[in-house]
N, C-alpha and C. Protein backbone atom coordinates (compact mmCIF):
# COMPACT_ATOMS: atom_id res chain seq x y z
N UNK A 1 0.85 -1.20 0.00
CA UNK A 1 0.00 0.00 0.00
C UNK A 1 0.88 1.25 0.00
N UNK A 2 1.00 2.26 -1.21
CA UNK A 2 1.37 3.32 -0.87
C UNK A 2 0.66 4.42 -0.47
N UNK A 3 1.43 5.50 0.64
CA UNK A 3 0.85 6.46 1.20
C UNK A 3 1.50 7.75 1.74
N UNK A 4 2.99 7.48 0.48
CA UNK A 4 3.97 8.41 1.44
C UNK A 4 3.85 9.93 0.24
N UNK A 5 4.35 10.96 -0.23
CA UNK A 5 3.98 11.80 -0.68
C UNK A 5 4.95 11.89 -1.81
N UNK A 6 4.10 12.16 -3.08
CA UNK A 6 5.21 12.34 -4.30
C UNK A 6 5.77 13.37 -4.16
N UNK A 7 6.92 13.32 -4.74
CA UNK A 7 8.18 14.40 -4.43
C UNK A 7 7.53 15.51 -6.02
N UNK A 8 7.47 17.10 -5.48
CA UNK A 8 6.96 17.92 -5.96
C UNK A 8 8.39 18.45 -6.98
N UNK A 9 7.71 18.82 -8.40
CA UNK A 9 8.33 19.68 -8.85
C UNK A 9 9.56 20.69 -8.46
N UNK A 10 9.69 21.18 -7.50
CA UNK A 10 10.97 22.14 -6.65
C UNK A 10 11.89 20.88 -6.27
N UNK A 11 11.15 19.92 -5.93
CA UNK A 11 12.45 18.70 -5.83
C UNK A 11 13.55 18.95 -6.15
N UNK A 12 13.45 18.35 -7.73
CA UNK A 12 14.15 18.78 -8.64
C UNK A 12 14.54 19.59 -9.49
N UNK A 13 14.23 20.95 -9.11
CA UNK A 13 14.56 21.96 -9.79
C UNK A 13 15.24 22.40 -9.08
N UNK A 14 16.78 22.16 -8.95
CA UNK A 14 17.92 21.99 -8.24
C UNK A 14 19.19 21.29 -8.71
N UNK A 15 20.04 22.13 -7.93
CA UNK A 15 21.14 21.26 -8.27
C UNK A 15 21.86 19.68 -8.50
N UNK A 16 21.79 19.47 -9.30
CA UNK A 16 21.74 17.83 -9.69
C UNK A 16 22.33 17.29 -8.59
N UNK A 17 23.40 17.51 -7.78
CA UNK A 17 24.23 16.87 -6.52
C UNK A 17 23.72 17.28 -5.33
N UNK A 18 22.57 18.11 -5.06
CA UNK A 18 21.73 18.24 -3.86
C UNK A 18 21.09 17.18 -3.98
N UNK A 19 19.99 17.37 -5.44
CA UNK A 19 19.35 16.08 -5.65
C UNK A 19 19.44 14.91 -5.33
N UNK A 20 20.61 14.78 -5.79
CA UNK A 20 21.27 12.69 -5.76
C UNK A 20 21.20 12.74 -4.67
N UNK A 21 21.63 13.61 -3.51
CA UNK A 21 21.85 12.90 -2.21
C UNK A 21 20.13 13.07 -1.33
N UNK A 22 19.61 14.02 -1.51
CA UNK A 22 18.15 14.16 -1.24
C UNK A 22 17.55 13.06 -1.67
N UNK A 23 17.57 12.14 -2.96
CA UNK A 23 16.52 11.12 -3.31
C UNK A 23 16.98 9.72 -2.27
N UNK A 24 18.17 9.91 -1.47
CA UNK A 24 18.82 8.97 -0.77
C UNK A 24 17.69 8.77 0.20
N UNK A 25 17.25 7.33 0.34
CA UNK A 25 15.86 7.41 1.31
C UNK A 25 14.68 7.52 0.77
N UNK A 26 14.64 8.05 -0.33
CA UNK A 26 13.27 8.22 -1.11
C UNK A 26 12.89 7.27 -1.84
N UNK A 27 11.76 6.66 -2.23
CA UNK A 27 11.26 5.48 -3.08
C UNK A 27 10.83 5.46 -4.18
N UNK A 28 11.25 4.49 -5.02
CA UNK A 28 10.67 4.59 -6.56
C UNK A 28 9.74 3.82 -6.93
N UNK A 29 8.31 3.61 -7.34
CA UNK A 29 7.63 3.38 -7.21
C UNK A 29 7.28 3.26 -8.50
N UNK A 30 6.83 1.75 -9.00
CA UNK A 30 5.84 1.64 -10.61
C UNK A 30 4.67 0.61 -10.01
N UNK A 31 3.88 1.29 -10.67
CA UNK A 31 2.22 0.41 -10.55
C UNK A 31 2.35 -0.19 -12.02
N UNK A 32 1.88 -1.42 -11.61
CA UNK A 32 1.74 -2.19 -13.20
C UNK A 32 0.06 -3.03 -12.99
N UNK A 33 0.15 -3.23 -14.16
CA UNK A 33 -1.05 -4.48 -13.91
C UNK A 33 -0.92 -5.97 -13.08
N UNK A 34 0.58 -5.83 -13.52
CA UNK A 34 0.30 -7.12 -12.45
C UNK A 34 0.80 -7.22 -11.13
N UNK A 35 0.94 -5.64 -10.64
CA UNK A 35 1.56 -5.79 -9.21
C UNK A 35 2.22 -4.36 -8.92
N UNK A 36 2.42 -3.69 -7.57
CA UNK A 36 3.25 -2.83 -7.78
C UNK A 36 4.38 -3.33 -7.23
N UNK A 37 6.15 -2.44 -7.25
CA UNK A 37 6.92 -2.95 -7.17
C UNK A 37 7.58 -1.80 -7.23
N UNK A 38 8.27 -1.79 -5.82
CA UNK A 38 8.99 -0.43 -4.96
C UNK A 38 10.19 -0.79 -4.94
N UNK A 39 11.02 0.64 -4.95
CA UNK A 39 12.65 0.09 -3.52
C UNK A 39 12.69 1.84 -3.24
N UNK A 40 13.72 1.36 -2.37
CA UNK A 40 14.03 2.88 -1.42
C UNK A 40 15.82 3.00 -2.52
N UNK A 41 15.71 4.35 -2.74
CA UNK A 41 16.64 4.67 -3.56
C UNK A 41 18.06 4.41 -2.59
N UNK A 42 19.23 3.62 -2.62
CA UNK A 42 20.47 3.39 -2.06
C UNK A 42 21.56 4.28 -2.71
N UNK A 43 21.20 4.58 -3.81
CA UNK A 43 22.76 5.04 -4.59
C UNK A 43 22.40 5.76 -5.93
N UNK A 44 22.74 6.88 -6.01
CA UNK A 44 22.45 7.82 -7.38
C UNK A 44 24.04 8.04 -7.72
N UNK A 45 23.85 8.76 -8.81
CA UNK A 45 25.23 9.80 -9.49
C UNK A 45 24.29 10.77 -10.41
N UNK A 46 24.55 12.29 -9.92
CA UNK A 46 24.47 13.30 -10.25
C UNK A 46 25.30 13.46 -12.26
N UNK A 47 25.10 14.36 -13.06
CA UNK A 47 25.47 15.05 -14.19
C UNK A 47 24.82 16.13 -14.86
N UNK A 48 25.97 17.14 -14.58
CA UNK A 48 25.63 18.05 -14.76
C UNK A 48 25.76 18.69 -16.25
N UNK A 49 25.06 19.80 -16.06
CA UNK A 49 25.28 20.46 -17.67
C UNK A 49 26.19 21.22 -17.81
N UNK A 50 27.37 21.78 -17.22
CA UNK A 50 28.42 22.44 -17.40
C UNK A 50 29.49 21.52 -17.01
N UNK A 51 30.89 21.98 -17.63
CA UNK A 51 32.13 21.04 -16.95
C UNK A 51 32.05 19.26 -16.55
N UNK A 52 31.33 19.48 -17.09
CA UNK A 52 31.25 17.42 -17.23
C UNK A 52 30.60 16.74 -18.25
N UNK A 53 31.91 16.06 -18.82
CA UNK A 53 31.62 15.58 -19.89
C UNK A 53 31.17 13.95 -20.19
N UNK A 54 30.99 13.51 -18.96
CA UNK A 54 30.34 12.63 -18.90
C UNK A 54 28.77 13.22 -18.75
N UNK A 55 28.30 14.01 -19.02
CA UNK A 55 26.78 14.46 -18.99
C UNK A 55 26.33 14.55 -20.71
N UNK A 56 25.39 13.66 -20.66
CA UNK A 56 24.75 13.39 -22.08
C UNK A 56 24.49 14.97 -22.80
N UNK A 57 24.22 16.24 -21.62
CA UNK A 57 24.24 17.33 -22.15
C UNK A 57 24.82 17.78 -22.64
N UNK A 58 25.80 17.44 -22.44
CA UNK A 58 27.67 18.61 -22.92
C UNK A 58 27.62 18.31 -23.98
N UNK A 59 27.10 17.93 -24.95
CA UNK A 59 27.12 18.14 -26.68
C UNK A 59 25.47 18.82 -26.50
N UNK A 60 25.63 19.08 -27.88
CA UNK A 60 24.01 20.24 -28.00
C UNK A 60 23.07 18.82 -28.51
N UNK A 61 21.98 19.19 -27.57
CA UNK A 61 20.30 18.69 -28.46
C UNK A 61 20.40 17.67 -29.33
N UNK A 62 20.37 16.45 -29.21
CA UNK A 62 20.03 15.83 -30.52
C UNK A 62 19.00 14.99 -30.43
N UNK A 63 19.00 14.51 -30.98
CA UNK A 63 17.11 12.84 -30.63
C UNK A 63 17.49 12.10 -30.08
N UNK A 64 18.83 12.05 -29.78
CA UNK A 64 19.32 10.71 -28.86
C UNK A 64 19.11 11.15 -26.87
N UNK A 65 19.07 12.34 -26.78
CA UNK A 65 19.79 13.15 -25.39
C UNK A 65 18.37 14.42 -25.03
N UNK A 66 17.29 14.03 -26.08
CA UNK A 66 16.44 15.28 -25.95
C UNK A 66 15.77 15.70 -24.92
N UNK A 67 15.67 14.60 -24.31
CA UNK A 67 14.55 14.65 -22.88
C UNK A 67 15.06 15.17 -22.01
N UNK A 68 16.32 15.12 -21.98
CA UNK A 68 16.79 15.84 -20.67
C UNK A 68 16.98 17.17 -20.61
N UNK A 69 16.97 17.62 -21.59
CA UNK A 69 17.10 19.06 -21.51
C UNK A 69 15.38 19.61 -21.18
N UNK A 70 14.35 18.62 -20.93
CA UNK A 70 12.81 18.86 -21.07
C UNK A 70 12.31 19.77 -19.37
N UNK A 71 13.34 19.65 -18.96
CA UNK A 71 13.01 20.42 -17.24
C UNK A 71 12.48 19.33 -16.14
N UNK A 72 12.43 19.95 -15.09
CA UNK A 72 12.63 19.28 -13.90
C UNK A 72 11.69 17.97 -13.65
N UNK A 73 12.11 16.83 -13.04
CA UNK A 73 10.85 15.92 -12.67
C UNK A 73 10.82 15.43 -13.74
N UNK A 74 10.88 15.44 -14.99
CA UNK A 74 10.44 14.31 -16.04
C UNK A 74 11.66 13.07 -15.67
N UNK A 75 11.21 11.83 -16.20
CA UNK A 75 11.90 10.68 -16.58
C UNK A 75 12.91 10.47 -17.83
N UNK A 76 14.19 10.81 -17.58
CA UNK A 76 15.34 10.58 -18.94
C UNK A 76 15.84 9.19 -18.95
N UNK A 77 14.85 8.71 -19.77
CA UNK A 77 15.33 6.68 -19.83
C UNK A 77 15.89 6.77 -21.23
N UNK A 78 17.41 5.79 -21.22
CA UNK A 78 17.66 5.39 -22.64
C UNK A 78 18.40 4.19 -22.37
N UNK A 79 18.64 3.33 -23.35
CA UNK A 79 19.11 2.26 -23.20
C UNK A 79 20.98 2.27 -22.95
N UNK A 80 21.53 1.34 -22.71
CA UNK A 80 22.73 1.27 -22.88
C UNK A 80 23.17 -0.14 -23.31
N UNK A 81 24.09 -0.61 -24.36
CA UNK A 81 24.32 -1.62 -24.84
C UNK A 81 23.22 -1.63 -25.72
N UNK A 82 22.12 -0.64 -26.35
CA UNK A 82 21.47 -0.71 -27.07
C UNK A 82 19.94 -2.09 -26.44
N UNK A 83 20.22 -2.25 -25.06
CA UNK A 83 19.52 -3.41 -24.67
C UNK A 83 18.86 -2.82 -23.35
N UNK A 84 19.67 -2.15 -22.60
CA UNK A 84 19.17 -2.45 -20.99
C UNK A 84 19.13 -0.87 -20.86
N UNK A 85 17.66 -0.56 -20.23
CA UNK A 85 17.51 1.03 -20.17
C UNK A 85 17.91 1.03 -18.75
N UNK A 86 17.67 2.32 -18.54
CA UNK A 86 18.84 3.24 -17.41
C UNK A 86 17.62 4.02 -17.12
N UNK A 87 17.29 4.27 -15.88
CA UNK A 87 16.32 5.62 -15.69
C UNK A 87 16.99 6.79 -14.05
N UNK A 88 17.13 7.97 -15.27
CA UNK A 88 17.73 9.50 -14.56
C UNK A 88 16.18 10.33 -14.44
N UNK A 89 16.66 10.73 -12.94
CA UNK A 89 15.39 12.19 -13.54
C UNK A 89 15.98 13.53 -13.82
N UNK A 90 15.40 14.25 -14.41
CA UNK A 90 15.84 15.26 -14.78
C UNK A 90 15.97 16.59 -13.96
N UNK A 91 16.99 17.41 -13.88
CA UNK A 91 16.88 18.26 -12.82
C UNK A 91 17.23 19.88 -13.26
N UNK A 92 16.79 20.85 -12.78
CA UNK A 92 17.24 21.99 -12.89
C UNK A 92 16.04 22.25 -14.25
N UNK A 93 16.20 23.72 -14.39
CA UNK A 93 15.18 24.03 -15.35
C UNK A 93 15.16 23.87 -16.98
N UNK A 94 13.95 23.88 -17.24
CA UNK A 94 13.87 23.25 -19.46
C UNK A 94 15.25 23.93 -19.86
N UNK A 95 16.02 23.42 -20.38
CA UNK A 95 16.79 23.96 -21.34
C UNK A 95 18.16 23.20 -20.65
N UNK A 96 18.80 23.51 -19.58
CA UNK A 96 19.69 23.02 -19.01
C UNK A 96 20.42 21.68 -19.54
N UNK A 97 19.55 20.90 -18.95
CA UNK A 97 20.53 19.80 -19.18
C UNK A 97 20.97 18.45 -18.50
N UNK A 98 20.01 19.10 -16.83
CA UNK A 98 21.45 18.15 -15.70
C UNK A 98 20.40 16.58 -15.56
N UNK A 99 20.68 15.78 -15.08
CA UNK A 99 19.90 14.82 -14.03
C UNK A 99 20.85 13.60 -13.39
N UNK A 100 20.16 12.95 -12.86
CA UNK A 100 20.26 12.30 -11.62
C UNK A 100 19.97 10.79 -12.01
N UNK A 101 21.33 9.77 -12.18
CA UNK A 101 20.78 8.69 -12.41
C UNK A 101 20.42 7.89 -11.60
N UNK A 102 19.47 6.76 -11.16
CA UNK A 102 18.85 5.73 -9.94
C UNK A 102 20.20 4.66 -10.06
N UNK A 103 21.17 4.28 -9.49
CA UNK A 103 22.23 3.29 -9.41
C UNK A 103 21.51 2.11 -8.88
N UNK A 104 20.49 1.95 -7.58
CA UNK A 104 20.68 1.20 -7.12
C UNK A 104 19.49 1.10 -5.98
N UNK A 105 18.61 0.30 -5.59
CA UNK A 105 17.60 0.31 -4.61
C UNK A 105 17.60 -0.81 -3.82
N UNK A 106 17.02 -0.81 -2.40
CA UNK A 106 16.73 -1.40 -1.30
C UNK A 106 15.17 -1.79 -2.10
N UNK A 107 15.52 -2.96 -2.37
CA UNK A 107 13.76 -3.92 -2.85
C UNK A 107 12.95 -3.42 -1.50
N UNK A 108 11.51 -2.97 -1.70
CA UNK A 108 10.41 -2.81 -0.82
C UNK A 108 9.18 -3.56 -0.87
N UNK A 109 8.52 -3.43 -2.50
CA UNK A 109 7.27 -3.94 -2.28
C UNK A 109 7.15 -4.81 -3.59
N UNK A 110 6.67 -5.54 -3.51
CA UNK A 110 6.64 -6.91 -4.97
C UNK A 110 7.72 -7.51 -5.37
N UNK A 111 8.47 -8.44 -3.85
CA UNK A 111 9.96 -8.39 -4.38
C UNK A 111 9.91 -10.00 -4.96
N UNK A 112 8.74 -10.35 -5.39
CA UNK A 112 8.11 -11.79 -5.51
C UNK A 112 7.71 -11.60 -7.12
N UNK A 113 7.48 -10.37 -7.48
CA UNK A 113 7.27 -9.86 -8.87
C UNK A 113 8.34 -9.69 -9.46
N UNK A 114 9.29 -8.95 -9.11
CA UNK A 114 10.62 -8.72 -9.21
C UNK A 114 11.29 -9.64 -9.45
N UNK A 115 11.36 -10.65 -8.00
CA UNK A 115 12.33 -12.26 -8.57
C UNK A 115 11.71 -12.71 -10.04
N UNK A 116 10.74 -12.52 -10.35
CA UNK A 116 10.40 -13.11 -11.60
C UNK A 116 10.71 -12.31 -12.88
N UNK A 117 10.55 -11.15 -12.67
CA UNK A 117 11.16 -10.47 -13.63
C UNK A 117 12.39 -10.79 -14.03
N UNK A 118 13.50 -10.55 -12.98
CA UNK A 118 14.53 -11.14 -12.83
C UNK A 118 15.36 -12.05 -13.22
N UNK A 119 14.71 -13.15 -12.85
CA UNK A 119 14.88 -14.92 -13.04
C UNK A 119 15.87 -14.74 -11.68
N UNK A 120 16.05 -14.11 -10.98
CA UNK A 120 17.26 -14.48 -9.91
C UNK A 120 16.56 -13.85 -8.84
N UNK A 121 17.59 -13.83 -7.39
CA UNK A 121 17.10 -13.34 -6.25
C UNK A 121 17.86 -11.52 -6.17
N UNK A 122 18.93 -11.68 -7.35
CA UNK A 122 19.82 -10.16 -7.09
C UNK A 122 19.09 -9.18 -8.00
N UNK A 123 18.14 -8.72 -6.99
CA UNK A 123 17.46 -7.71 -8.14
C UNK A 123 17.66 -5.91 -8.35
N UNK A 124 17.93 -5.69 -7.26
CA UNK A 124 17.78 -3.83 -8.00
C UNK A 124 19.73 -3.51 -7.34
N UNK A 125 20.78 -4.18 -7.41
CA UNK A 125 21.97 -3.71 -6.89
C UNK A 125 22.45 -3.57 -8.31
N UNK A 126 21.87 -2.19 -8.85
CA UNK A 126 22.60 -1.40 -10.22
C UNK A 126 21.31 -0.96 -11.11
N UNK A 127 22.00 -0.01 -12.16
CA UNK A 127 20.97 0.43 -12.36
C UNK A 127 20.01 -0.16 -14.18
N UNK A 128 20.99 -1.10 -14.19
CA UNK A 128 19.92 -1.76 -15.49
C UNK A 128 19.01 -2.98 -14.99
N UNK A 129 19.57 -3.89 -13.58
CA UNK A 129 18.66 -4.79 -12.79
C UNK A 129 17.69 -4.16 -12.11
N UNK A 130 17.27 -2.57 -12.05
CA UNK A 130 16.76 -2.27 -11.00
C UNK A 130 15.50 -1.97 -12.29
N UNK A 131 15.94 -1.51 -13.45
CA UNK A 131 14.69 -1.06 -14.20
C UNK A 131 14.37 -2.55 -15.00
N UNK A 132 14.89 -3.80 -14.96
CA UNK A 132 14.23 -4.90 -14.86
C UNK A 132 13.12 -5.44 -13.99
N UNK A 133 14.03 -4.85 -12.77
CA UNK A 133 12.83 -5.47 -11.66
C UNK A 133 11.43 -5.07 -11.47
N UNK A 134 12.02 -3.26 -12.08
CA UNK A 134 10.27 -2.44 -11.80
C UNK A 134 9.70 -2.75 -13.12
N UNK A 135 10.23 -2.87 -14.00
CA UNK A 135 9.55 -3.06 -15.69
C UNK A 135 9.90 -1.70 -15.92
N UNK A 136 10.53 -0.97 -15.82
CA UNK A 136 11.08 0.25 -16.62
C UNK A 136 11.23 0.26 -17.91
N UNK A 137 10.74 0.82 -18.60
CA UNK A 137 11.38 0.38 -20.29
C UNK A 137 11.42 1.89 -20.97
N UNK A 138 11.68 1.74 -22.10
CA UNK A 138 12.56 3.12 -22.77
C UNK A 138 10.97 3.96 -23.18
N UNK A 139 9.95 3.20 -23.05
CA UNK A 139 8.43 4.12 -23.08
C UNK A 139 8.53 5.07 -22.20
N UNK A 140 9.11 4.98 -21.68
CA UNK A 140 8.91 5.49 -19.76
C UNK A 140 9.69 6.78 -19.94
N UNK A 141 10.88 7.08 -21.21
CA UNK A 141 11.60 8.60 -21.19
C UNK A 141 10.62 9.40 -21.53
N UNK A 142 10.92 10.51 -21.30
CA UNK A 142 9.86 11.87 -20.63
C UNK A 142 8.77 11.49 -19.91
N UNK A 143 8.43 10.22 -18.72
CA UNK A 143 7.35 10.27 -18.02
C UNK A 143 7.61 11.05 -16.99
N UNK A 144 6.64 12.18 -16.82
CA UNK A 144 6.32 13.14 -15.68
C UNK A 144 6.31 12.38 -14.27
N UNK A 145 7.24 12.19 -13.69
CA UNK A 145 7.16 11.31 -12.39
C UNK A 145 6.25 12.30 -11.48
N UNK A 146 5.70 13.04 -11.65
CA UNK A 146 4.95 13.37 -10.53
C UNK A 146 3.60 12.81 -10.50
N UNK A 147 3.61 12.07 -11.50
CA UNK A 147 2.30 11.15 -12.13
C UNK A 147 2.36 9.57 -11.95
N UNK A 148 1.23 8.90 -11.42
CA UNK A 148 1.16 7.49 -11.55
C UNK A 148 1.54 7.41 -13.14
N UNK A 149 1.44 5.86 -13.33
CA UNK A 149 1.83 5.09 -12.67
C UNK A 149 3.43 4.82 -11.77
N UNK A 150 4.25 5.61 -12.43
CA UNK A 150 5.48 5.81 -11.97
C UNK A 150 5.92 7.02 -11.42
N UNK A 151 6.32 6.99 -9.73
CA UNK A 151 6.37 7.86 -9.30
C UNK A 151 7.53 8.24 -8.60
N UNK A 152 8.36 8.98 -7.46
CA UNK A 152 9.61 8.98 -6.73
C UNK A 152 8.17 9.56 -5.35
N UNK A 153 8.88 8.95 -3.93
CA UNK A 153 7.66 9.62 -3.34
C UNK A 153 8.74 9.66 -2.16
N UNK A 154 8.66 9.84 -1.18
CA UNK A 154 9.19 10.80 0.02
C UNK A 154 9.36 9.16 1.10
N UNK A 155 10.61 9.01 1.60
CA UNK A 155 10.69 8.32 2.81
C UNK A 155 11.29 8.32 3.78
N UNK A 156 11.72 7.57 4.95
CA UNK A 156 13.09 7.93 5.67
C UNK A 156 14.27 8.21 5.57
N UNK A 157 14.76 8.95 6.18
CA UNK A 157 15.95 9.07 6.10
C UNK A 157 16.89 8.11 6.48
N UNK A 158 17.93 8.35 5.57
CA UNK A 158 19.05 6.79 5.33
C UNK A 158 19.34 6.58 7.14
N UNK A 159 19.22 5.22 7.40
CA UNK A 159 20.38 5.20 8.90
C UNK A 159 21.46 5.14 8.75
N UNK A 160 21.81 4.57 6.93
CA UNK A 160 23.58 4.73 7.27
C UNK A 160 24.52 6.00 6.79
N UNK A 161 25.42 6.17 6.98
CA UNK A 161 26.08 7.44 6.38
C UNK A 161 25.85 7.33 4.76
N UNK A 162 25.71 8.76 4.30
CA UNK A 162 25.72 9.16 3.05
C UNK A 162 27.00 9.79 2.74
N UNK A 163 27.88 9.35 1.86
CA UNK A 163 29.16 9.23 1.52
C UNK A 163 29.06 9.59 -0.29
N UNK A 164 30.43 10.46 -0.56
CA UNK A 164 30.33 10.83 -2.41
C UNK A 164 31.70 10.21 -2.83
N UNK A 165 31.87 9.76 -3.37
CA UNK A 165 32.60 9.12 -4.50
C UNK A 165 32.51 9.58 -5.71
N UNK A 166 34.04 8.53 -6.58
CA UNK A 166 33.53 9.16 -8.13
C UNK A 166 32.55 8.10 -8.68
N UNK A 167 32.21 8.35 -9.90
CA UNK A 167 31.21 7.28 -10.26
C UNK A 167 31.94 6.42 -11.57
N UNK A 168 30.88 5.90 -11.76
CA UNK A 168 31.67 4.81 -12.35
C UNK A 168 30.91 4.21 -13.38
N UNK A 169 31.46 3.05 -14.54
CA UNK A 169 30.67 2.78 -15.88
C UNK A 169 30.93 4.09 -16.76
N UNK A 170 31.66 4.89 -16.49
CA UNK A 170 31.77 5.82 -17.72
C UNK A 170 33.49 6.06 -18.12
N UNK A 171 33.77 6.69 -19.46
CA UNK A 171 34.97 6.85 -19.62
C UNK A 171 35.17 8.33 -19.21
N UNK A 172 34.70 9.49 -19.18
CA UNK A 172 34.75 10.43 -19.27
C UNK A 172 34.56 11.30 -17.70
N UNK A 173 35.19 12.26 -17.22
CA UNK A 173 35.21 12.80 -15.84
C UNK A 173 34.93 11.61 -14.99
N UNK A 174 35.29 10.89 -14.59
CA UNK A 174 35.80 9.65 -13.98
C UNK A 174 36.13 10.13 -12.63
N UNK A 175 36.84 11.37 -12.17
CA UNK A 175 37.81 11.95 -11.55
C UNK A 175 36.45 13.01 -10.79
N UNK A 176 35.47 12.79 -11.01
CA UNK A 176 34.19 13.69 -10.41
C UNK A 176 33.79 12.97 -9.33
N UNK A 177 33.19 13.89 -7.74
CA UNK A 177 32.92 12.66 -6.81
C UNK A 177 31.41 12.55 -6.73
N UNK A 178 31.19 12.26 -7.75
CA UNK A 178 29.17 12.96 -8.29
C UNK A 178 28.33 11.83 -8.10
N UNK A 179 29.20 10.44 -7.15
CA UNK A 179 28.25 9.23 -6.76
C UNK A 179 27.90 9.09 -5.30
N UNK A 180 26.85 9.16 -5.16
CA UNK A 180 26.47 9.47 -3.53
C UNK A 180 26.29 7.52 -2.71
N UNK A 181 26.16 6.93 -2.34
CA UNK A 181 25.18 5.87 -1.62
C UNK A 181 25.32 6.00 0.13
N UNK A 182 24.78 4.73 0.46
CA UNK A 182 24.26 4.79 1.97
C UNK A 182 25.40 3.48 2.08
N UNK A 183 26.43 3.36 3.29
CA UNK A 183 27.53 3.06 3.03
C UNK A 183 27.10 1.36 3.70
N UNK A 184 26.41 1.32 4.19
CA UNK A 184 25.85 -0.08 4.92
C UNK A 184 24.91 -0.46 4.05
N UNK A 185 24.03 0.05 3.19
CA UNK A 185 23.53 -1.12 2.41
C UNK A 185 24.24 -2.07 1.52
N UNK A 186 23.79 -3.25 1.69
CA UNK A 186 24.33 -4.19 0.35
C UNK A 186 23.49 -4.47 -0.83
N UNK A 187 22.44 -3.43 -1.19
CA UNK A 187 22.50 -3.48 -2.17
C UNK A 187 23.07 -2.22 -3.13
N UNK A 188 23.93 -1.74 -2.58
CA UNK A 188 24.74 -0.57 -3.60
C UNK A 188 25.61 -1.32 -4.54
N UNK A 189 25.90 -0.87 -5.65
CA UNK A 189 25.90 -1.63 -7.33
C UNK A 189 27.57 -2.09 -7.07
N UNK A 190 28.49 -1.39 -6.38
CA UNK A 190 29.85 -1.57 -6.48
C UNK A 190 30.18 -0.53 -4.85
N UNK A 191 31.17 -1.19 -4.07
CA UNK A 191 31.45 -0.22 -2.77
C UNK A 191 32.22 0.69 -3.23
N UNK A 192 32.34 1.44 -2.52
CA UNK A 192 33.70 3.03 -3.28
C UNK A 192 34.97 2.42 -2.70
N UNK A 193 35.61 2.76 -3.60
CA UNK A 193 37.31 2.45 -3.60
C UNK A 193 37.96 2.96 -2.64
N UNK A 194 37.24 4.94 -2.79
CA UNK A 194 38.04 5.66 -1.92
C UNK A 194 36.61 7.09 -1.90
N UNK A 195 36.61 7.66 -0.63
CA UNK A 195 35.53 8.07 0.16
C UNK A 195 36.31 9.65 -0.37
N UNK A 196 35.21 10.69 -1.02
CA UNK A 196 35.55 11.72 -1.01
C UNK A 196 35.04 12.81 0.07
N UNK A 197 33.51 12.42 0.33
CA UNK A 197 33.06 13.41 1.70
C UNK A 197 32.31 12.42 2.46
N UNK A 198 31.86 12.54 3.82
CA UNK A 198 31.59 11.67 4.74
C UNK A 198 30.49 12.45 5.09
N UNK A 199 29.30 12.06 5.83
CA UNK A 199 28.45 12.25 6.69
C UNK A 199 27.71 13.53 5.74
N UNK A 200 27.22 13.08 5.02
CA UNK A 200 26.26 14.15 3.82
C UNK A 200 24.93 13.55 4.42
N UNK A 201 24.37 14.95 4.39
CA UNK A 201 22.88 15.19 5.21
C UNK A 201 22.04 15.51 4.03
N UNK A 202 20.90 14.69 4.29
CA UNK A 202 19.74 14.75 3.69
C UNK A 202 18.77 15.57 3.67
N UNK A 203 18.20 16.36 3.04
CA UNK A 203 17.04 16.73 3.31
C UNK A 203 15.69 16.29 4.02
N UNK A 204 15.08 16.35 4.93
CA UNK A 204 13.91 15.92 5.29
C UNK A 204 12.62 16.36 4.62
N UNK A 205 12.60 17.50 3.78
CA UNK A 205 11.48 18.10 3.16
C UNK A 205 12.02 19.21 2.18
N UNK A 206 11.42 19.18 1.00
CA UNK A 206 12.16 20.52 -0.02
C UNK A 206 10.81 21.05 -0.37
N UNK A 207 10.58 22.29 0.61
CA UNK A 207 8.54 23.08 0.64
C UNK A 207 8.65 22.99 -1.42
């Protein structure tokens, strides 16, 4: 049963690395027909639209990268390996550029839907098993998450430390510490090598 509160527009109309660490604790949520099927967000990485060139933005506009420049709160899904989609939300205002990719979730609700999706028991530790588990698919780029069926909605705050690192799976600004997680879960996608800031505080509410 959900009942916790979708995360409003001002959310994310913000700095992509406030963001990542704010959605830490927060839940992602898809209603399907045959079930719904939650986790509590463990691990993001921020990209921004200036000075990082690992951000799909840093080249101009094309049909491949369009959604993200669409403004705050929408859904930027695209595949990678041409097979397995990825879902970022988008942050900061239309034109920009930045968002926030989901690395990694604490399974919550339909984790019996999920194993089947799956075929295994390791389901959301990264971020192409995690949009298996919910049924994420590349329909889903520009969905308005402030809208069923797929939503981000408001939860506790992490108990374990929130820690930034660089991130990782990319060739490019490598050397950025733009990957946030919660340092005691096991389901974060890969542990950090080496710890760039310690004890990062969450937001409890963004009016």
């Amino acid at each position: 049963m959900i009942t916790s509160e979708v995360l409003g527009r001002e959310f994310y109309d913000r700095d992509p690395r406030i963001v990542a660490v704010d959605l830490l604790g927060c839940v992602l949520v898809h209603e399907t027909p045959e079930g719904i099927a939650s986790g509590v967000i463990v691990e993001t990485e921020a990209y921004l639209c200036t000075d990082d060139p690992a951000c799909h933005a840093y080249r101009w506009p094309e049909m491949r990268n369009r959604t993200i420049f669409k403004g705050p709160g929408l859904a930027y899904v695209y595949l990678i390996y041409g097979r397995y989609p990825l879902i970022n939300v988008n942050c900061e205002e239309e034109g920009k550029g930045s968002a926030v990719l989901i690395r990694a979730l604490n399974p919550l609700e339909g984790l019996a839907l999920m194993a089947e999706r799956r075929g295994k028991l390791d389901l959301c530790t990264g971020p192409g098993k995690l949009t298996q588990a919910l049924d994420i698919q590349l329909h889903h780029d520009a969905h308005d998450l402030l809208r069923e069926p797929l939503t981000i909605r408001w939860g506790d705050s992490p108990e374990g430390e929130i820690v930034s690192t660089t991130r990782i799976g990319i060739s490019r600004g490598t050397e950025l510490p733009y990957r946030y997680l919660i340092t005691n879960d096991p389901n974060v996608s890969v542990p950090p090598k080496t710890i760039v800031e310690r004890g990062l505080e969450r937001a409890d509410r963004v009016p």
